[in-house]
PDB file of N, CA and C in Angstrom:
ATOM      1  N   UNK A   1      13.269 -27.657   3.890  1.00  0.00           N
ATOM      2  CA  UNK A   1      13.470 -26.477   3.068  1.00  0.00           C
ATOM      3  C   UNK A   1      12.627 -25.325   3.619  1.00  0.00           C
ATOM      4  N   UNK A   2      13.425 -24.497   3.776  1.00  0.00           N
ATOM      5  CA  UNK A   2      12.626 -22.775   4.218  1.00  0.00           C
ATOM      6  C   UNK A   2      11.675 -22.018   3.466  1.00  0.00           C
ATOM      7  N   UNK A   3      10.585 -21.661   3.660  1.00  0.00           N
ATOM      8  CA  UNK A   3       9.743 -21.103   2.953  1.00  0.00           C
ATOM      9  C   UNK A   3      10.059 -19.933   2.408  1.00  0.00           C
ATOM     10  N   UNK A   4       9.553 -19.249   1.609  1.00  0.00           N
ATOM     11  CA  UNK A   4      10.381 -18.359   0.979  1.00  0.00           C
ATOM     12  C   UNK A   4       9.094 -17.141   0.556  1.00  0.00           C
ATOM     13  N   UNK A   5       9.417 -16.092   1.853  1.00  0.00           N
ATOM     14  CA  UNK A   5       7.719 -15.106   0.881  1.00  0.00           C
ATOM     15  C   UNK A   5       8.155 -14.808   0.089  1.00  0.00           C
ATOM     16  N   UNK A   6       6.904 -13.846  -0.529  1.00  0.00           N
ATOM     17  CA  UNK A   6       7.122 -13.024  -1.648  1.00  0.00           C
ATOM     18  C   UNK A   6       8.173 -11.544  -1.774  1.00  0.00           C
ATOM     19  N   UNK A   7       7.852 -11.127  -0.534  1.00  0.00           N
ATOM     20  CA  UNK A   7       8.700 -10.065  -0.128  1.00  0.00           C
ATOM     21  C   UNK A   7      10.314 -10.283   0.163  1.00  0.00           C
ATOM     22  N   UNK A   8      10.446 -11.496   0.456  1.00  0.00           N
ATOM     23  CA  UNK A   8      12.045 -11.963   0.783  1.00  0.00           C
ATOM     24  C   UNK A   8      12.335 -11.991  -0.888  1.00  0.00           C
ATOM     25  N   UNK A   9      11.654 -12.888  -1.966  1.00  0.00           N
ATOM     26  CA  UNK A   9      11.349 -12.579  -3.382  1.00  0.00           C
ATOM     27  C   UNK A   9      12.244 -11.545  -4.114  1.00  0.00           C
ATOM     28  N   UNK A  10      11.164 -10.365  -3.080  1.00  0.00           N
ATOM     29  CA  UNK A  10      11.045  -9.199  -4.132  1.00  0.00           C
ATOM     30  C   UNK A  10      12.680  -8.660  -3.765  1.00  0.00           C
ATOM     31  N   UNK A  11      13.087  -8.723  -2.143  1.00  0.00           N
ATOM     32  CA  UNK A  11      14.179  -8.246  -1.399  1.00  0.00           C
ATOM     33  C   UNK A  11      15.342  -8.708  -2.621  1.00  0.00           C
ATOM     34  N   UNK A  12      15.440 -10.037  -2.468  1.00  0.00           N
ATOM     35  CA  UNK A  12      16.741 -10.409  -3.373  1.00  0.00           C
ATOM     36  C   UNK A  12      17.015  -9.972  -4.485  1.00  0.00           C
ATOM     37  N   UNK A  13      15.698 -10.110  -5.393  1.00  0.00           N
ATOM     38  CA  UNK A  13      15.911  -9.416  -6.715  1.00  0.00           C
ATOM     39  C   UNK A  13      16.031  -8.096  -6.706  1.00  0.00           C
ATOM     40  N   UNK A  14      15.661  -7.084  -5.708  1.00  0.00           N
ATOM     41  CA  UNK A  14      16.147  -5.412  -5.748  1.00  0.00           C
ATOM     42  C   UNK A  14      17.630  -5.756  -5.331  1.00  0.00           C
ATOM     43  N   UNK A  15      18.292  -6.198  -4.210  1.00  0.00           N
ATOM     44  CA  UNK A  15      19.399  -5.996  -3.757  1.00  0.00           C
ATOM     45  C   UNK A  15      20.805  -7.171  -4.751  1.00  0.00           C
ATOM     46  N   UNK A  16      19.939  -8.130  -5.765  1.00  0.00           N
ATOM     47  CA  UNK A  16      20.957  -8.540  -6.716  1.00  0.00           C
ATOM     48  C   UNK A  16      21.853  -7.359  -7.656  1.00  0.00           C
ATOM     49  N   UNK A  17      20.880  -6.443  -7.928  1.00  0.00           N
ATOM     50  CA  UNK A  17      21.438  -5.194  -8.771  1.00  0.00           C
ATOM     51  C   UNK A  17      23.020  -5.039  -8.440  1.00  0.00           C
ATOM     52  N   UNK A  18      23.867  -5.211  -9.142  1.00  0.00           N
ATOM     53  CA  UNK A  18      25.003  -5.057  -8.872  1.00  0.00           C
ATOM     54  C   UNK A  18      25.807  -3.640  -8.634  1.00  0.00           C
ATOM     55  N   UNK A  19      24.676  -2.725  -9.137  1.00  0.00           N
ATOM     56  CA  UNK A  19      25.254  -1.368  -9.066  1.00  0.00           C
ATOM     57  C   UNK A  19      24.913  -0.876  -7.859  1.00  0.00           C
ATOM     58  N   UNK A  20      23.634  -1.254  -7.298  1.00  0.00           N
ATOM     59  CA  UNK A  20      23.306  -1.009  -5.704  1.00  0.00           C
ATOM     60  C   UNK A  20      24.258  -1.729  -4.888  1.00  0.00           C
ATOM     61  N   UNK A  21      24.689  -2.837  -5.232  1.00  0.00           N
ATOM     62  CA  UNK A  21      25.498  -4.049  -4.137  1.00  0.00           C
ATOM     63  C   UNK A  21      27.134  -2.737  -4.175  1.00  0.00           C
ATOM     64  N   UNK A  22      27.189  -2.537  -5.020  1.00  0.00           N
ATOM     65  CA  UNK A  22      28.395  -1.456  -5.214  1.00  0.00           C
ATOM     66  C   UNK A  22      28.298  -0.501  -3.833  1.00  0.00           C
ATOM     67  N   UNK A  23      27.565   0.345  -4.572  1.00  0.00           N
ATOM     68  CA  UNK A  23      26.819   1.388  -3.793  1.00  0.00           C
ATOM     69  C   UNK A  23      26.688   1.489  -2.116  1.00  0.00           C
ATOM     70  N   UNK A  24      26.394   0.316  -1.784  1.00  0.00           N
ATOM     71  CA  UNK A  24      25.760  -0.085  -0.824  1.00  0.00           C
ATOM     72  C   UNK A  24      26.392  -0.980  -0.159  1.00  0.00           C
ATOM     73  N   UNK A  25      27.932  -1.461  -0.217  1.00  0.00           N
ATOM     74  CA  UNK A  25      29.304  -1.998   0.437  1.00  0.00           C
ATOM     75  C   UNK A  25      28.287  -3.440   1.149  1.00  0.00           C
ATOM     76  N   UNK A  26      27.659  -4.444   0.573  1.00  0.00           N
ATOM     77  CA  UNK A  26      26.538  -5.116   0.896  1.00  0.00           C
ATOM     78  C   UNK A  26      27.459  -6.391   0.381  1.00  0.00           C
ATOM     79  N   UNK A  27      27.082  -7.709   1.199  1.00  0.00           N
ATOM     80  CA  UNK A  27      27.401  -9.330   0.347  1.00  0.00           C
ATOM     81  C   UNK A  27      25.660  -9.906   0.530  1.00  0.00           C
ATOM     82  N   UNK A  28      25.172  -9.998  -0.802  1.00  0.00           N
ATOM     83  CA  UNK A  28      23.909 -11.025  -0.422  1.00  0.00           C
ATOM     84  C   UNK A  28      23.814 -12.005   0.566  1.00  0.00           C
ATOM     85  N   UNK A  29      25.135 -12.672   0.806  1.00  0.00           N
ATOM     86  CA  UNK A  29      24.900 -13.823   1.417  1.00  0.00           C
ATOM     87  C   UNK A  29      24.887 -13.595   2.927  1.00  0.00           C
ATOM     88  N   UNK A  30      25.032 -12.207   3.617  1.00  0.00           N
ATOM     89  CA  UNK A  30      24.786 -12.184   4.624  1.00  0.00           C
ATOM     90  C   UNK A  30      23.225 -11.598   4.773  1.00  0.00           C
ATOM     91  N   UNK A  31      21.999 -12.141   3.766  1.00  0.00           N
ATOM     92  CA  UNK A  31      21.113 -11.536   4.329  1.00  0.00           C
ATOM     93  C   UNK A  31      19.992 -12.443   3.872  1.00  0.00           C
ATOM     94  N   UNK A  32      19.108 -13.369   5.057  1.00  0.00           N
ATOM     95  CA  UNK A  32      18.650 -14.227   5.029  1.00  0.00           C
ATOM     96  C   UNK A  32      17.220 -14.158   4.783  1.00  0.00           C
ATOM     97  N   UNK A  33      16.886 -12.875   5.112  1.00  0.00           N
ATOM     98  CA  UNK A  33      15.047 -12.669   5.326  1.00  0.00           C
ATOM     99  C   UNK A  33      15.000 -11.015   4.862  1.00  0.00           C
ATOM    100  N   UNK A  34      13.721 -11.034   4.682  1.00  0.00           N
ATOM    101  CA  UNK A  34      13.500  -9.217   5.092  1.00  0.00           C
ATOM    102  C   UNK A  34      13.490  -8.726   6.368  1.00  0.00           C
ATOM    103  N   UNK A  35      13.324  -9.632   7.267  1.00  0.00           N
ATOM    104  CA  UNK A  35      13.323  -9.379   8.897  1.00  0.00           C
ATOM    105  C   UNK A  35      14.637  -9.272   9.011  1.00  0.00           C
ATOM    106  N   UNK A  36      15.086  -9.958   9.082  1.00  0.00           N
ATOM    107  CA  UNK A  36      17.158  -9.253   9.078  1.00  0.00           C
ATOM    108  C   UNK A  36      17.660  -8.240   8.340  1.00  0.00           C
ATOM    109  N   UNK A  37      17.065  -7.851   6.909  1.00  0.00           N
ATOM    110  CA  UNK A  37      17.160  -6.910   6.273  1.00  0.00           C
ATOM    111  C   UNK A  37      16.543  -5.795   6.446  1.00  0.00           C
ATOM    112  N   UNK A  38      15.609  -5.287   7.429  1.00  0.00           N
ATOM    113  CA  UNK A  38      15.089  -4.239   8.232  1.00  0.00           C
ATOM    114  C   UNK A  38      16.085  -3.923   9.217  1.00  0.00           C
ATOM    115  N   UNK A  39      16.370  -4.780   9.990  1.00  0.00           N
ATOM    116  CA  UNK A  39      17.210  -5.158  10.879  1.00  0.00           C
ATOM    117  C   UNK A  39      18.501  -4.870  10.836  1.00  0.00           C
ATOM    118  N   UNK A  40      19.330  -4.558   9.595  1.00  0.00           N
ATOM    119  CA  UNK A  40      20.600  -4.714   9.308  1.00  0.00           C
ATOM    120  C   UNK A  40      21.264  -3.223   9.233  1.00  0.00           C
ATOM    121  N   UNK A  41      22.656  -3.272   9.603  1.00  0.00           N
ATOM    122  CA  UNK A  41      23.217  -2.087  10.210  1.00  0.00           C
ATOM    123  C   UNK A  41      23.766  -1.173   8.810  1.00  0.00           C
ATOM    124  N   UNK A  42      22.981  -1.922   7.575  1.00  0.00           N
ATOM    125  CA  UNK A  42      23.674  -1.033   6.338  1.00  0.00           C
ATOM    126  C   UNK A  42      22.542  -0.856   6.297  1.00  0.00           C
ATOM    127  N   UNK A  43      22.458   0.939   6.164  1.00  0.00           N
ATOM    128  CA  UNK A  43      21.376   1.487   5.490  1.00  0.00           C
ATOM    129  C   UNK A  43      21.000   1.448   4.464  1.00  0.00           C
ATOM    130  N   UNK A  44      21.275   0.846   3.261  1.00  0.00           N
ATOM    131  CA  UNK A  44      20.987   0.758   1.597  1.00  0.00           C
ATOM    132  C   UNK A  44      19.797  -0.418   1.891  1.00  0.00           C
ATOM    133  N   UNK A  45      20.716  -1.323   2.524  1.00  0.00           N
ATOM    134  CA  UNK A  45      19.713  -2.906   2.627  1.00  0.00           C
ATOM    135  C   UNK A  45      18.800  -2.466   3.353  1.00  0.00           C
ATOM    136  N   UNK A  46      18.538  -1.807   4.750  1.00  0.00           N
ATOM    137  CA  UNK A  46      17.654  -1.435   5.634  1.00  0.00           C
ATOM    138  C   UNK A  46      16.383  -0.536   4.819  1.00  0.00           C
ATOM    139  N   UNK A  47      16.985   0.285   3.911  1.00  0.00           N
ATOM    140  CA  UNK A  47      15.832   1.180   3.406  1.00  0.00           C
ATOM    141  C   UNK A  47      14.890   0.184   2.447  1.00  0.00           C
ATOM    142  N   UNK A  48      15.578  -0.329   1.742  1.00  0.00           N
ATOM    143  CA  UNK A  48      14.968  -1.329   0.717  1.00  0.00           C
ATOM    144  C   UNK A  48      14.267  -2.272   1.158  1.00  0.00           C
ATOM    145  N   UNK A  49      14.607  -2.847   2.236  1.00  0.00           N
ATOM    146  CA  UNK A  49      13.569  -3.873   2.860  1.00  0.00           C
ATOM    147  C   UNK A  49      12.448  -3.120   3.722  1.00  0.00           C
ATOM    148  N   UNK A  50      12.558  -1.930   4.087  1.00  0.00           N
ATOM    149  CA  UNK A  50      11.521  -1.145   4.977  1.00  0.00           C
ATOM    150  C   UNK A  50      10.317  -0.619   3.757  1.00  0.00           C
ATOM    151  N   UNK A  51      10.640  -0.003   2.514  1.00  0.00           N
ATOM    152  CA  UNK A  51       9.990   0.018   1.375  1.00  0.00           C
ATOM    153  C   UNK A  51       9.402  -1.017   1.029  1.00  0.00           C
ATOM    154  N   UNK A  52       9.708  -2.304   0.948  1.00  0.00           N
ATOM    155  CA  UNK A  52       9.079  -3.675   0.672  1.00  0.00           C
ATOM    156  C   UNK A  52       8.606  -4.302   1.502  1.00  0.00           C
ATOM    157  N   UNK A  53       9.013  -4.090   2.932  1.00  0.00           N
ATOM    158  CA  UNK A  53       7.752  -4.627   3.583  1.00  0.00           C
ATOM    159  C   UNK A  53       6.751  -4.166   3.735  1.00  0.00           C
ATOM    160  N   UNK A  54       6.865  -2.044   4.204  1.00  0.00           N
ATOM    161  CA  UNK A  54       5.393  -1.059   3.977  1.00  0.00           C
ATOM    162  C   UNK A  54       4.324  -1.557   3.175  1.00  0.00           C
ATOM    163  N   UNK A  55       5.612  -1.624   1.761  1.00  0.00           N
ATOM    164  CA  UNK A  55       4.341  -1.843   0.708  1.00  0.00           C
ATOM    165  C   UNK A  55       3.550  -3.101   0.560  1.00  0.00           C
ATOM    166  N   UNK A  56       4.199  -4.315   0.880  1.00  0.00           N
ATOM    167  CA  UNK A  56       3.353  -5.365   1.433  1.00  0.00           C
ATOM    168  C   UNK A  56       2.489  -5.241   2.360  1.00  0.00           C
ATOM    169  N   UNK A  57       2.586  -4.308   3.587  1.00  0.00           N
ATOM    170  CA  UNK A  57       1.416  -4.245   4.964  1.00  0.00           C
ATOM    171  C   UNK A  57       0.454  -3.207   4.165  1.00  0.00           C
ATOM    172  N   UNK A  58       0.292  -2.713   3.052  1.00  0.00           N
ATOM    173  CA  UNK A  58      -0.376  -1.811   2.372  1.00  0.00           C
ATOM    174  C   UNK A  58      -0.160   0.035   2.748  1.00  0.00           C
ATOM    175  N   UNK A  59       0.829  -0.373   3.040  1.00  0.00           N
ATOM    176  CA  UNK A  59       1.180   1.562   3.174  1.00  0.00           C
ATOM    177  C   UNK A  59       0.722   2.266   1.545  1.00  0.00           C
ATOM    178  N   UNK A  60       0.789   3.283   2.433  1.00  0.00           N
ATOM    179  CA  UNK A  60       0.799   4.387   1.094  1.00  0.00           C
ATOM    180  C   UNK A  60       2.069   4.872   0.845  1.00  0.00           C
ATOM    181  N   UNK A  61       1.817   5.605  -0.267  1.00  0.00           N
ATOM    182  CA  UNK A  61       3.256   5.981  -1.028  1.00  0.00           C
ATOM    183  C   UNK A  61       4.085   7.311   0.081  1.00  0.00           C
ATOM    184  N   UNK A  62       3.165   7.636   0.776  1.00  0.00           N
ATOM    185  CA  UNK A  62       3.242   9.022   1.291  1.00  0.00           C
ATOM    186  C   UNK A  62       3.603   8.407   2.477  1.00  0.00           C
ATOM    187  N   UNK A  63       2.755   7.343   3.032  1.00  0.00           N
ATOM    188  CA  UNK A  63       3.466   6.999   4.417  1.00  0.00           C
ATOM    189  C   UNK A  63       5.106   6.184   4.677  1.00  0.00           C
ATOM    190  N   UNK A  64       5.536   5.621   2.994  1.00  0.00           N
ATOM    191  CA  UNK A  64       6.694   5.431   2.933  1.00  0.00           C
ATOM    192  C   UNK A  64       7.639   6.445   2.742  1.00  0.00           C
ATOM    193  N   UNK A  65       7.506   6.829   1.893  1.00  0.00           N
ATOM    194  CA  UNK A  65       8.227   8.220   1.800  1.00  0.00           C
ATOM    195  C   UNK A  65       8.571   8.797   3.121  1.00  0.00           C
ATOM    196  N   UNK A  66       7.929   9.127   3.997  1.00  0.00           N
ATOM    197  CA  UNK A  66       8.008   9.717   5.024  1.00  0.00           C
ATOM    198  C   UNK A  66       8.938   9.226   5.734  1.00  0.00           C
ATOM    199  N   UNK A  67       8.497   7.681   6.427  1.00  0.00           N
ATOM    200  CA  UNK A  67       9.489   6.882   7.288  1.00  0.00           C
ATOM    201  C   UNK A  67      10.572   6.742   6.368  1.00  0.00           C
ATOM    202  N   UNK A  68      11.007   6.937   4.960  1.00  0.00           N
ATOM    203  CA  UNK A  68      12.366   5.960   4.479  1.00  0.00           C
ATOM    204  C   UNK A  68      13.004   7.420   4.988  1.00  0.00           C
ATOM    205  N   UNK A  69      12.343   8.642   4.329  1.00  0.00           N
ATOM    206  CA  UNK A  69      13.248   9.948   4.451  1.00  0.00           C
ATOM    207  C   UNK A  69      13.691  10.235   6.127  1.00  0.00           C
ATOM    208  N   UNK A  70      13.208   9.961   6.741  1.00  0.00           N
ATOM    209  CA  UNK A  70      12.826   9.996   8.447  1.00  0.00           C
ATOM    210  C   UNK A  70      14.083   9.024   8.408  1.00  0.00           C
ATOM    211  N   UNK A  71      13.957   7.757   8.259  1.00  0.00           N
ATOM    212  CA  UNK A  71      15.339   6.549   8.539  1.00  0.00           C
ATOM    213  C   UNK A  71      16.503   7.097   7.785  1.00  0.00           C
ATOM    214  N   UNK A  72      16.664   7.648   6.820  1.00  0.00           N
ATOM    215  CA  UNK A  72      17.498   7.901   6.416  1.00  0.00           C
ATOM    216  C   UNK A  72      18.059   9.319   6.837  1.00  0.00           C
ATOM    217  N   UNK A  73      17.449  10.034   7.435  1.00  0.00           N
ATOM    218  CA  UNK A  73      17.828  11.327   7.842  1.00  0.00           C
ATOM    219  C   UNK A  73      18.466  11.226   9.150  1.00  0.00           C
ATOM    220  N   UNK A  74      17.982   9.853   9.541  1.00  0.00           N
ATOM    221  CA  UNK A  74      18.754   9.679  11.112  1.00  0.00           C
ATOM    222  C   UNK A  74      20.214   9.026  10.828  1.00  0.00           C
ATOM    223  N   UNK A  75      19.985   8.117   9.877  1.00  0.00           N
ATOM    224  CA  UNK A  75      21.031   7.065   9.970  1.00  0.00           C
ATOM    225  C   UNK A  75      22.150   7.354   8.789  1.00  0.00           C
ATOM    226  N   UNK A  76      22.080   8.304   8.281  1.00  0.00           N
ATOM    227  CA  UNK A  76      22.988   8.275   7.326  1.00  0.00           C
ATOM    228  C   UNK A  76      23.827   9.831   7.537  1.00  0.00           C
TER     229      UNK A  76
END
């Protein structure tokens, strides 16, 4: 059995929201880790796991903000 962090945790329960899964043209079941979910070519899932891992490595609010608006200004 696969270990399971806290942040993979936190990943599933933000991206269960069914109104984001809408939103965000997303199937849970293609997304195994937060490392694939950084990784992944939909930006909804990509921002959300880049927010949850920052805030796990101890970013600040300001240094997320920055990079999500920065990723998202490129990729969307």
């Amino acid at each position: 059995m696969a270990l399971i962090s806290n942040s993979d945790k936190m990943l599933a329960a933000v991206l269960m929201c069914p109104e984001l899964m809408k939103f965000g043209n997303y199937d849970m079941r293609d997304i195994s880790s937060i490392y694939q979910a950084v990784n992944s070519d939909n930006y909804v899932v990509s921002a959300v796991a880049r927010i949850i891992m920052r805030t796990s490595e101890g970013a600040s609010e300001n240094e997320i903000y920055k990079e999500i608006t920065d990723f998202l200004k490129k990729n969307v």
